[in-house]
N, C-alpha and C. Protein backbone atom coordinates (compact mmCIF):
# COMPACT_ATOMS: atom_id res chain seq x y z
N UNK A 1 67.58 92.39 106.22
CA UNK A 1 68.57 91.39 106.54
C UNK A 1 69.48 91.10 105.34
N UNK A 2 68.46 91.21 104.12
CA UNK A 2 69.68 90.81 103.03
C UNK A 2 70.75 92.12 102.83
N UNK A 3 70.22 93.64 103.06
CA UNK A 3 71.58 94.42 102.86
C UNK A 3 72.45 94.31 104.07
N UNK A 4 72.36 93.88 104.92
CA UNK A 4 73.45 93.52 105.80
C UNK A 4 74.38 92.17 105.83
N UNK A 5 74.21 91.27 105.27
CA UNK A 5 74.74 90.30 104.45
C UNK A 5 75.33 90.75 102.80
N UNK A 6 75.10 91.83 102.01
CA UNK A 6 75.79 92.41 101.05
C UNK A 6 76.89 93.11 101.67
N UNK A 7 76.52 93.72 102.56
CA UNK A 7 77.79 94.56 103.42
C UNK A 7 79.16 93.87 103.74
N UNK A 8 78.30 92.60 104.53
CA UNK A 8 79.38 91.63 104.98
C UNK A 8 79.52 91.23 103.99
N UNK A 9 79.26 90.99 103.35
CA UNK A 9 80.63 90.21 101.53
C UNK A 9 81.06 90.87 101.22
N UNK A 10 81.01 92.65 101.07
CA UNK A 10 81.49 93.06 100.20
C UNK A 10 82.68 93.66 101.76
N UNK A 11 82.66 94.01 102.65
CA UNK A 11 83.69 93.89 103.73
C UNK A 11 84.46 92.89 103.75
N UNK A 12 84.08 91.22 103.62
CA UNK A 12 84.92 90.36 103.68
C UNK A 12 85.75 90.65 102.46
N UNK A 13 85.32 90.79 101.26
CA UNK A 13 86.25 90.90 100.21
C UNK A 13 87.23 92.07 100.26
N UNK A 14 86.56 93.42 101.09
CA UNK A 14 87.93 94.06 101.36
C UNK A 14 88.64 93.37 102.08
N UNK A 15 88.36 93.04 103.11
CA UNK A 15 89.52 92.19 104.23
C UNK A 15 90.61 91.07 103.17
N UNK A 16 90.08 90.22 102.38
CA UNK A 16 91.30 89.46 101.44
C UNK A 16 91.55 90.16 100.69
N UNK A 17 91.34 91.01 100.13
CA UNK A 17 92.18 92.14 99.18
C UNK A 17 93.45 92.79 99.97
N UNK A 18 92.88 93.28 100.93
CA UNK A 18 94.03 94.00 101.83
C UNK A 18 94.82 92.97 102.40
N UNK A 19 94.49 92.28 102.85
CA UNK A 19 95.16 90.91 103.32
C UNK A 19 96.75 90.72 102.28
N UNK A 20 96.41 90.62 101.16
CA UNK A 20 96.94 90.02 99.69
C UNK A 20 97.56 90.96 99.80
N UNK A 21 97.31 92.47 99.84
CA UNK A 21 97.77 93.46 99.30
C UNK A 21 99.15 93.73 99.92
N UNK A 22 99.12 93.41 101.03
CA UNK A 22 99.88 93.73 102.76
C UNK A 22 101.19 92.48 102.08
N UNK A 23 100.74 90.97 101.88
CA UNK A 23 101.48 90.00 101.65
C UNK A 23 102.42 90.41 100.75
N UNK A 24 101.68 90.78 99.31
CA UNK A 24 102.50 90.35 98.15
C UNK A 24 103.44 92.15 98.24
N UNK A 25 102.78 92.97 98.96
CA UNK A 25 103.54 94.03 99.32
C UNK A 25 104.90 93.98 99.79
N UNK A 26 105.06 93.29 100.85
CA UNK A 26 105.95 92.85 101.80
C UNK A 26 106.68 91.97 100.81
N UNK A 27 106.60 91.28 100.34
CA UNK A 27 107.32 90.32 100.03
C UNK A 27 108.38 90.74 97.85
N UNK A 28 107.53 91.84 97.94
CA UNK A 28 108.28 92.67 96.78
C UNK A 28 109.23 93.58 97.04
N UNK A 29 109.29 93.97 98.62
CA UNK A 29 110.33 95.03 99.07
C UNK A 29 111.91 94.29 98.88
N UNK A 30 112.69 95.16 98.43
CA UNK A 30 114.10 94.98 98.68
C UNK A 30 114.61 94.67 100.16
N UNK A 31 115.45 94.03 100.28
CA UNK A 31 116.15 93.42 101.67
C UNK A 31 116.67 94.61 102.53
N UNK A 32 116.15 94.75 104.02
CA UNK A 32 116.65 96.06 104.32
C UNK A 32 118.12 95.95 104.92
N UNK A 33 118.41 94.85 105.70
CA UNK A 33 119.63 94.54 106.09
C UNK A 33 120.75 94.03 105.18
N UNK A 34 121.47 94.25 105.55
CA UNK A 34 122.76 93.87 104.59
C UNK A 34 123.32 92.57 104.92
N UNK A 35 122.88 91.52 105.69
CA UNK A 35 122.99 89.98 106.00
C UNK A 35 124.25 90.03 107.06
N UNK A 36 125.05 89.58 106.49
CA UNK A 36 126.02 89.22 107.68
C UNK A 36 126.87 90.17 108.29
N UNK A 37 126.98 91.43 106.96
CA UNK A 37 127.93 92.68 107.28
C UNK A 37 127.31 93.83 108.06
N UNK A 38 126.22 93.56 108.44
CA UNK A 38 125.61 94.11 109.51
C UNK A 38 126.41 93.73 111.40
N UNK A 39 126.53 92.97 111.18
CA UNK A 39 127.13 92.34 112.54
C UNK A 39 128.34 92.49 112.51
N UNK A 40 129.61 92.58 111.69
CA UNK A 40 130.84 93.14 112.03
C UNK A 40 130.93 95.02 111.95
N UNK A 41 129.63 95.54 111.44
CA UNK A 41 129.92 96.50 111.15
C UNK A 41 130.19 97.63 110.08
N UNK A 42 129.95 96.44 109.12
CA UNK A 42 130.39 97.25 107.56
C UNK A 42 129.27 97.36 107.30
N UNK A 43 127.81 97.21 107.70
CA UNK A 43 126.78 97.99 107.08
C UNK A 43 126.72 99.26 106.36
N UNK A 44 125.84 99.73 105.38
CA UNK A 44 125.66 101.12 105.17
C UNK A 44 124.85 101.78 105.83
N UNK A 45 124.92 102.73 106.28
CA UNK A 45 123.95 103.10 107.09
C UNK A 45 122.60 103.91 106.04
N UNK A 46 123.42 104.86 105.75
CA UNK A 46 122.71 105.44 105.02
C UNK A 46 122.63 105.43 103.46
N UNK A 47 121.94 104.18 103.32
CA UNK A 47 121.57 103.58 101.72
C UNK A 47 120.62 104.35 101.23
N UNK A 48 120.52 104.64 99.83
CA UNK A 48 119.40 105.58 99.75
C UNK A 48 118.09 104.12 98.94
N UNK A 49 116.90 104.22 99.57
CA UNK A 49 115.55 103.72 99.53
C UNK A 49 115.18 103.94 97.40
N UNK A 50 114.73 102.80 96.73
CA UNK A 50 114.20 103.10 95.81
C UNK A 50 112.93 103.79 95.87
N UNK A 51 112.54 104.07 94.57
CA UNK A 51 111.12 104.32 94.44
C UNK A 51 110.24 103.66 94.82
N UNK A 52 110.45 102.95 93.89
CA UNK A 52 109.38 101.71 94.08
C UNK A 52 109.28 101.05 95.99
N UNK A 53 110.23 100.98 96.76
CA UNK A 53 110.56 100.61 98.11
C UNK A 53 109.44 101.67 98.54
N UNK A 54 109.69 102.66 98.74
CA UNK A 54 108.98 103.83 99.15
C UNK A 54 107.18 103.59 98.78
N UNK A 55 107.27 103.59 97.64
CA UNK A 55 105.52 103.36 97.46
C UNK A 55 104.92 101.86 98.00
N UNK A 56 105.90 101.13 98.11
CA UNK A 56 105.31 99.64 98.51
C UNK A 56 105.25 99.59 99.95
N UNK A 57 106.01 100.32 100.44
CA UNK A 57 105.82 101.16 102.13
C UNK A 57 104.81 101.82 102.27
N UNK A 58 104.06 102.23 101.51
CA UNK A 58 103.03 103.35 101.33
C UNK A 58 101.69 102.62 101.34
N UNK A 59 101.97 101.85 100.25
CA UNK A 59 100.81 100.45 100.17
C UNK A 59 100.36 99.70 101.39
N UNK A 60 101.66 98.91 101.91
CA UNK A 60 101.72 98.08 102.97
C UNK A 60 100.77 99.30 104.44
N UNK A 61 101.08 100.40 104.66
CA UNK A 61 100.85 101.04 105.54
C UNK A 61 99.10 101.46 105.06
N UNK A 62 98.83 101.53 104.22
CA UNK A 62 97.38 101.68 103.38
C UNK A 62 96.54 100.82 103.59
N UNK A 63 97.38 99.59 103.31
CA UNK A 63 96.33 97.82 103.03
C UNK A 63 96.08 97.51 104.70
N UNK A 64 97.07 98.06 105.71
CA UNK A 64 96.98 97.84 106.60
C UNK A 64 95.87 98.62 107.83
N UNK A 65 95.93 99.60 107.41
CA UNK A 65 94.61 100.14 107.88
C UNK A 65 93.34 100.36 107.15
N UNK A 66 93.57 100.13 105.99
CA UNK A 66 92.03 99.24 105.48
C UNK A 66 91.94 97.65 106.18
N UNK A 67 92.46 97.08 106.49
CA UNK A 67 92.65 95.91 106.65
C UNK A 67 91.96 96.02 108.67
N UNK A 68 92.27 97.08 109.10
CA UNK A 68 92.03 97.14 110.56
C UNK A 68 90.32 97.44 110.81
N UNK A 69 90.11 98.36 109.65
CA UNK A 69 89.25 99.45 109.84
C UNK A 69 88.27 98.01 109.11
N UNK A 70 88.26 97.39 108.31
CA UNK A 70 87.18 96.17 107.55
C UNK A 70 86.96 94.89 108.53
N UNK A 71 88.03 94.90 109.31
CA UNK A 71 87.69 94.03 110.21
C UNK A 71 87.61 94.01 111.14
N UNK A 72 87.10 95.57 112.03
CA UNK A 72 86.72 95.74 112.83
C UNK A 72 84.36 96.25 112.71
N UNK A 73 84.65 96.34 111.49
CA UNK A 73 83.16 96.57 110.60
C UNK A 73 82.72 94.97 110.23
N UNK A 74 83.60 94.02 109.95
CA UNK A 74 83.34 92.82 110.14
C UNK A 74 82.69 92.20 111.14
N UNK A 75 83.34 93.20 112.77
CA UNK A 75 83.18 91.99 113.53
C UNK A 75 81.90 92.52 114.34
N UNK A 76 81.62 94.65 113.77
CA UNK A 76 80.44 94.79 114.44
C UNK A 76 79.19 94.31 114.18
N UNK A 77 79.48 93.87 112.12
CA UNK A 77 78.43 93.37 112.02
C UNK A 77 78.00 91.66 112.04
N UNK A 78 78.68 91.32 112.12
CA UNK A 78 78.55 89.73 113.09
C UNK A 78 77.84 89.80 114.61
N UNK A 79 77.94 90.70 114.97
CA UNK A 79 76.95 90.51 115.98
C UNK A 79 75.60 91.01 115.90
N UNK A 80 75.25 92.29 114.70
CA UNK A 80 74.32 92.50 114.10
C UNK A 80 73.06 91.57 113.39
């Protein structure tokens, strides 16, 4: 009983890691729309993506299926 309660902590702690990871991911990306010049039309279409944009896309898409896959192992072992 106690290694199945190590499991679940050390699963819950992936789940807020990835959680965090997904947040502070998202919220470091550059703006994808161009605000108001999107709606008359003067958008760019084809802006070219930083580096850094690209790997934090990479992250976000990473944290996010760790994030699916820990809390779906979360919830089998809660009923365990």
């Amino acid at each position: 009983m106690e290694n199945v309660n190590t499991i679940r902590m050390i699963v819950t702690v992936l789940v807020f890691i990835s959680s965090a990871s997904i947040t502070i991911s998202y919220l470091l990306q550059s703006p994808k729309a161009s605000g108001l010049g999107a709606i008359s039309g003067n958008a760019t279409v084809y802006k070219s993506r930083r580096p850094i944009d690209l790997f934090l896309d990479k992250l976000i898409l990473g944290s996010g299926i760790l994030f699916g896959i820990s809390t779906l192992v979360l919830a089998i072992l809660r009923t365990a």
